[in-house]
Each structure stands twice: as structure tokens, then as C-alpha cells.
PDB file of N, CA and C in Angstrom:
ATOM      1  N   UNK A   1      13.181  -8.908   2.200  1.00  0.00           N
ATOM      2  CA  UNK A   1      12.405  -7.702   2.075  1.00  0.00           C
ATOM      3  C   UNK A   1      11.119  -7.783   2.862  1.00  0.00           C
ATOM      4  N   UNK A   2       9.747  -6.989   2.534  1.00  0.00           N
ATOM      5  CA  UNK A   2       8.849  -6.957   3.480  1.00  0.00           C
ATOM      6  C   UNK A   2       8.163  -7.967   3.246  1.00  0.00           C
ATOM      7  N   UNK A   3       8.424  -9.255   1.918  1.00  0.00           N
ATOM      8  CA  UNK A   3       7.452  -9.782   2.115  1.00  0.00           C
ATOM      9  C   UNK A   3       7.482 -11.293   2.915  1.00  0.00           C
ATOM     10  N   UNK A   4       9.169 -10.909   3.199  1.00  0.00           N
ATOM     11  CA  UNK A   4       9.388 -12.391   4.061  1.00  0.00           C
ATOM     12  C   UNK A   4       9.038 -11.830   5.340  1.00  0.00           C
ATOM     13  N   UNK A   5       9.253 -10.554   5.771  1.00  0.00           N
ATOM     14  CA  UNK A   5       8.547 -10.519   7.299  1.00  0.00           C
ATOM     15  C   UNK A   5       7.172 -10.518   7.054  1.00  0.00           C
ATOM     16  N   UNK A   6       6.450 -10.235   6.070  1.00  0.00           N
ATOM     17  CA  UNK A   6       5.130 -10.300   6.145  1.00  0.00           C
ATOM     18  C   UNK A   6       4.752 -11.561   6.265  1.00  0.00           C
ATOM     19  N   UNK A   7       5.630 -12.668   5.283  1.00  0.00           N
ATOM     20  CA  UNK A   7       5.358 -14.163   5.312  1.00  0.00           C
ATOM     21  C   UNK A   7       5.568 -14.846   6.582  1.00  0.00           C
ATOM     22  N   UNK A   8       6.675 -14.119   7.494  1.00  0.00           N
ATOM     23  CA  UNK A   8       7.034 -14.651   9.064  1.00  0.00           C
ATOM     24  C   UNK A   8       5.987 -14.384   9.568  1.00  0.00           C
ATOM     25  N   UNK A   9       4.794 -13.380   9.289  1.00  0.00           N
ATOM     26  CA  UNK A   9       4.362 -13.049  10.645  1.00  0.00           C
ATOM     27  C   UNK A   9       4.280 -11.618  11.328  1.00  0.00           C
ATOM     28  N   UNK A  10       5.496 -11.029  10.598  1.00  0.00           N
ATOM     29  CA  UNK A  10       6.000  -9.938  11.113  1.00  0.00           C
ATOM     30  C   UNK A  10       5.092  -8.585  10.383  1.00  0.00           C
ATOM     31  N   UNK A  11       4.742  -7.768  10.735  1.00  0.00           N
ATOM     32  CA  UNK A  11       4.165  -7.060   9.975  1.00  0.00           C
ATOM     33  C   UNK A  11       4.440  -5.681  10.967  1.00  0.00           C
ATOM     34  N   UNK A  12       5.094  -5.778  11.240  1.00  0.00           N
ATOM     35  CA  UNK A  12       5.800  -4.296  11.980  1.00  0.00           C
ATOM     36  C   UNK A  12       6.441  -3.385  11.188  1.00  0.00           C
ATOM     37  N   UNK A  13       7.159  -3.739   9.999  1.00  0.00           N
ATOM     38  CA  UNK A  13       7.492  -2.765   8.922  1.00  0.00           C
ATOM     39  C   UNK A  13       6.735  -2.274   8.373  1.00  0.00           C
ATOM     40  N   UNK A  14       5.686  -3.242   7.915  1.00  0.00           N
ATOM     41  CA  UNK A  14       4.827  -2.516   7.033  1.00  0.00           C
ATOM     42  C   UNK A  14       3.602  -1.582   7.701  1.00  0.00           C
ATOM     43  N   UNK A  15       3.504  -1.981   9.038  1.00  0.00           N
ATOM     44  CA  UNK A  15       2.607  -1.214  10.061  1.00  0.00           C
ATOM     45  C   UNK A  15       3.467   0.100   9.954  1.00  0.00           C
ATOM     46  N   UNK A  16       4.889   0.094  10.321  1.00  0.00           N
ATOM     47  CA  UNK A  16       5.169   1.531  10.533  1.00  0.00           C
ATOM     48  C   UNK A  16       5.416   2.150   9.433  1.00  0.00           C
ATOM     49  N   UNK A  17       4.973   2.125   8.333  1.00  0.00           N
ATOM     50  CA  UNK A  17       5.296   2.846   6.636  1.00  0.00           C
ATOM     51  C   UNK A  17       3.830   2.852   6.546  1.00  0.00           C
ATOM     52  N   UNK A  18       3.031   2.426   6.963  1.00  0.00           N
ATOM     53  CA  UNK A  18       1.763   3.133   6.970  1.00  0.00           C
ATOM     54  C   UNK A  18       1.370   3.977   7.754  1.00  0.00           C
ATOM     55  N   UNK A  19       1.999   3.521   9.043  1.00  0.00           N
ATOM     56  CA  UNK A  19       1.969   5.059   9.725  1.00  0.00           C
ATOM     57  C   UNK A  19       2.898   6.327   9.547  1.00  0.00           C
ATOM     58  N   UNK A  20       3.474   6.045   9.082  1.00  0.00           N
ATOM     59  CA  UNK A  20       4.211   7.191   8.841  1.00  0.00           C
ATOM     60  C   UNK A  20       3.749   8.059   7.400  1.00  0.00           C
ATOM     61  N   UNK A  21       3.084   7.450   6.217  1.00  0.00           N
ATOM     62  CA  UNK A  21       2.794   7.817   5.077  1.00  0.00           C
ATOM     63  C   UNK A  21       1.507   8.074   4.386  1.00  0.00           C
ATOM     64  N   UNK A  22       0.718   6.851   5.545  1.00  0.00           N
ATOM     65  CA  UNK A  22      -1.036   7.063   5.325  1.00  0.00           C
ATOM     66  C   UNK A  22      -1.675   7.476   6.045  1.00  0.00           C
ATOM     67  N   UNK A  23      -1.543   6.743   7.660  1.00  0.00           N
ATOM     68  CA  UNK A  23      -2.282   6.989   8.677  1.00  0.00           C
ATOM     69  C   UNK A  23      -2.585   7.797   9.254  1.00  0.00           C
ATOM     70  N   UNK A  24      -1.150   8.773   9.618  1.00  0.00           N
ATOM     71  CA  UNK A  24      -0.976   9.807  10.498  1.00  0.00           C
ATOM     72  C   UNK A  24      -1.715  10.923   8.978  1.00  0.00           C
ATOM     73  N   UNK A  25      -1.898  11.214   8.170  1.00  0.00           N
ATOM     74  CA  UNK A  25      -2.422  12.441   7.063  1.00  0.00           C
ATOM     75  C   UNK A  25      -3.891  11.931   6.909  1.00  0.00           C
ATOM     76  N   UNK A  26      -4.494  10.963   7.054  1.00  0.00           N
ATOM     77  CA  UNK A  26      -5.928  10.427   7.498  1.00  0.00           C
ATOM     78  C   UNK A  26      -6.946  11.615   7.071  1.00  0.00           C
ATOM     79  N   UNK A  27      -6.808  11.611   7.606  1.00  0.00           N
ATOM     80  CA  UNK A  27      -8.054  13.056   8.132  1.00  0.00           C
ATOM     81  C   UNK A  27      -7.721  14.558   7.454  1.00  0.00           C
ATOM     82  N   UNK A  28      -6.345  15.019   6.543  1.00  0.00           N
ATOM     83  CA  UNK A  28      -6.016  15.904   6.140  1.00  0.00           C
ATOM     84  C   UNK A  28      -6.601  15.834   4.451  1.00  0.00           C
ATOM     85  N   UNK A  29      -5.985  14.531   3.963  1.00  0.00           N
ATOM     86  CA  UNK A  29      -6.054  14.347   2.828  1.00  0.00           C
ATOM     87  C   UNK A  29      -7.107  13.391   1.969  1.00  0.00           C
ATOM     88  N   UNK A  30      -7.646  13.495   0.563  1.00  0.00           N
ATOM     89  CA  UNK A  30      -8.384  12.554   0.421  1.00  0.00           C
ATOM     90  C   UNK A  30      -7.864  11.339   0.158  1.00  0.00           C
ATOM     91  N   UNK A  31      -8.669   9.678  -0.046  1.00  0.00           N
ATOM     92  CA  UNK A  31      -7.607   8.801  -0.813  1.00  0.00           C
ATOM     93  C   UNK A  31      -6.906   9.238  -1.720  1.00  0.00           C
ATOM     94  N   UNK A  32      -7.421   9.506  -2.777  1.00  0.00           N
ATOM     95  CA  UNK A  32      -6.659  10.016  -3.877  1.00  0.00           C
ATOM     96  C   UNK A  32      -5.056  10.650  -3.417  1.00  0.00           C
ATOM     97  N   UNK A  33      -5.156  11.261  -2.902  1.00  0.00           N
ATOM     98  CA  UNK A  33      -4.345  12.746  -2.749  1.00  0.00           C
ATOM     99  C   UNK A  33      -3.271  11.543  -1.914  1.00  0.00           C
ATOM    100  N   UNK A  34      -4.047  10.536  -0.600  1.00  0.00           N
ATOM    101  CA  UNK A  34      -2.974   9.955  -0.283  1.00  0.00           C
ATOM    102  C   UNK A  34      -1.915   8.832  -0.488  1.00  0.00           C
ATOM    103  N   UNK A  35      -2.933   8.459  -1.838  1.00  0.00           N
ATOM    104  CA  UNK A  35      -1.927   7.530  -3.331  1.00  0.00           C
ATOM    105  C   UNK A  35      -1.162   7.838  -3.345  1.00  0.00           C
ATOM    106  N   UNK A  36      -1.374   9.247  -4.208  1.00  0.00           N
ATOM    107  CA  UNK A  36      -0.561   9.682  -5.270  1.00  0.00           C
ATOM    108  C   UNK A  36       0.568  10.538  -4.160  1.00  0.00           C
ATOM    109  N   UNK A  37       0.541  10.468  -2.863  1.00  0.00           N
ATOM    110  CA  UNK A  37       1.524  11.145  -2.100  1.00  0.00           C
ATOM    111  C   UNK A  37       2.490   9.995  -1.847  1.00  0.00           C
ATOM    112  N   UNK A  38       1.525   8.690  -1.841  1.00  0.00           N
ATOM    113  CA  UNK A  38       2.519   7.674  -1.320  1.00  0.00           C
ATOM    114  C   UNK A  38       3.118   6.587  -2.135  1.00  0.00           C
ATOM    115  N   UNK A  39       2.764   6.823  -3.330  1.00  0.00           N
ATOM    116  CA  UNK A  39       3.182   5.606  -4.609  1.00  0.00           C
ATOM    117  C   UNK A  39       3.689   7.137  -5.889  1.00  0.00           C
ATOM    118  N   UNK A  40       3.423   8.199  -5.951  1.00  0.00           N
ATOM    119  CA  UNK A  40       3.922   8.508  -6.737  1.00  0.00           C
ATOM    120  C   UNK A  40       3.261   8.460  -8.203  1.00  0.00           C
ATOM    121  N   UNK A  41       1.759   7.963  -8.246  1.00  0.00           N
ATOM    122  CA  UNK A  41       1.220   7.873  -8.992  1.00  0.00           C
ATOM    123  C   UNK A  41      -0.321   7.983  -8.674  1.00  0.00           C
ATOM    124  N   UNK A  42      -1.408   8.423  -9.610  1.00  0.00           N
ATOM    125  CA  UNK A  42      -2.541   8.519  -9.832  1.00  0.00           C
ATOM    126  C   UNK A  42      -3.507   6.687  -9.520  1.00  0.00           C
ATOM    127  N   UNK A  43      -4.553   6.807  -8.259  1.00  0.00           N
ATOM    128  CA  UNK A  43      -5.158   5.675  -8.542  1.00  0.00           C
ATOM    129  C   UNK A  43      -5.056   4.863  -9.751  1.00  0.00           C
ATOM    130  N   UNK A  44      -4.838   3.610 -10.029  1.00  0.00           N
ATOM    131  CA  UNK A  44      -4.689   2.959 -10.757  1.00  0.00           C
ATOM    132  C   UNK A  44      -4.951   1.220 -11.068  1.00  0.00           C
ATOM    133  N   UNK A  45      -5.920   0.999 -11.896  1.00  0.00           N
ATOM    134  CA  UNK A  45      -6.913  -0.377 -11.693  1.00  0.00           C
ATOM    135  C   UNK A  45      -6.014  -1.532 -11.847  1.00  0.00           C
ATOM    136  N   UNK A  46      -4.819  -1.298 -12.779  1.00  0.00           N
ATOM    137  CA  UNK A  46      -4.025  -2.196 -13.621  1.00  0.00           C
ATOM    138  C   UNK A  46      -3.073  -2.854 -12.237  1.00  0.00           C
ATOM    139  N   UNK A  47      -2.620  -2.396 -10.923  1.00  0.00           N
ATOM    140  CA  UNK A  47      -2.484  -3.026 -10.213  1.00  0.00           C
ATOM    141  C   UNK A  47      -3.357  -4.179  -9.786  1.00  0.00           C
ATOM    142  N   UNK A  48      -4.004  -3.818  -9.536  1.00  0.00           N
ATOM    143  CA  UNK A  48      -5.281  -4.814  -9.010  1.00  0.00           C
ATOM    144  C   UNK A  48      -5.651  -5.863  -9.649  1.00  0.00           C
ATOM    145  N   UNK A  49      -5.567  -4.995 -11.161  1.00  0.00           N
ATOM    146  CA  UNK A  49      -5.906  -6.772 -12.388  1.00  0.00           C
ATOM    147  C   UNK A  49      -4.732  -7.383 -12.476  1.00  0.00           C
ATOM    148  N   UNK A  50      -3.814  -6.779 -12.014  1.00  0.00           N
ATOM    149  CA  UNK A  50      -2.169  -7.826 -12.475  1.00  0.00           C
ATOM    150  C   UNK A  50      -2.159  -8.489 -11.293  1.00  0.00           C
ATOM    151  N   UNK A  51      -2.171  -8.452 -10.168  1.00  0.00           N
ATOM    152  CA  UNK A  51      -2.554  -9.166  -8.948  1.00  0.00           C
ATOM    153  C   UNK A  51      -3.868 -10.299  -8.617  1.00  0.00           C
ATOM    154  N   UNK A  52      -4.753 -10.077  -9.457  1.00  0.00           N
ATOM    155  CA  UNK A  52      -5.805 -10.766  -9.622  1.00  0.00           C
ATOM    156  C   UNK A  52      -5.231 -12.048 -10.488  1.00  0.00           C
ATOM    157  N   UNK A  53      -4.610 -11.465 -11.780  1.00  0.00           N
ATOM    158  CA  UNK A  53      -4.288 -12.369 -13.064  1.00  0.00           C
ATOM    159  C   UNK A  53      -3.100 -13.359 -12.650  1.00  0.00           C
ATOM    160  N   UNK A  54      -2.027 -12.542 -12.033  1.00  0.00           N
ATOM    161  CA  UNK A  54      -1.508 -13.456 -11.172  1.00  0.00           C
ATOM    162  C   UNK A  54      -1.142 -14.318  -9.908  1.00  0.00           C
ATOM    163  N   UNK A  55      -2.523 -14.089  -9.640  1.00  0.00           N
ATOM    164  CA  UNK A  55      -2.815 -14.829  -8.433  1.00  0.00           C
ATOM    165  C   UNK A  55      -3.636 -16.229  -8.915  1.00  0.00           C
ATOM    166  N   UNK A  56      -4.859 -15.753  -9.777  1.00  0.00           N
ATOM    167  CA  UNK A  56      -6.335 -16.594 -10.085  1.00  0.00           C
ATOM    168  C   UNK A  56      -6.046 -17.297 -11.014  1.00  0.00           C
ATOM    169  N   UNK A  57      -5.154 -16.953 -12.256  1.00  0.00           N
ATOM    170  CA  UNK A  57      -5.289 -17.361 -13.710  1.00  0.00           C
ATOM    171  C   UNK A  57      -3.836 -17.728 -14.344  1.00  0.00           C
TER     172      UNK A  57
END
């Protein structure tokens, strides 16, 4: 999946799913608006602490 090309090195998938979903609407939309267009959900902190918790602790 993306995170063994990300782990290769490769980061061309994930470059082009940002362009296609964040980058190119930039300037149309706010963050917010371009979350919740591209995850399907409302900003949300509990990512960030579950990534923290299982990274640090």
C-alpha cells in the first residue's frame, strides 16, 4: 500500500492524491471545507493524539 512506497522512497502516489483532492481546490476552499471533502469527516484532534500515543508512549 502507500506506506511501503512511502517507506521506499516513493512518494509519487501520495503526491498525486494530493493533487488531485487538496492542491488543485487550494485557493477555492477553506481547510476545513477541504477535510471534510477529502476524509469525509469534520477536523478532528483524536487523529493526531492516536498517532502521537502510538508513536511516543
Amino acid at each position: 500500500g502507500l506506506q511501503a512506497f512511502i517507506a521506499g522512497g516513493d512518494f509519487s502516489a501520495l503526491f498525486d492524491w494530493l493533487r488531485q483532492n487538496i492542491w488543485q481546490h487550494g485557493s477555492r476552499f477553506s481547510t476545513s471545507q477541504l477535510i471534510t471533502q477529502a476524509t469525509g469527516e469534520d477536523l478532528n484532534i483524536r487523529y493526531f493524539r492516536e498517532h502521537l500515543t502510538s508513536r511516543y508512549l
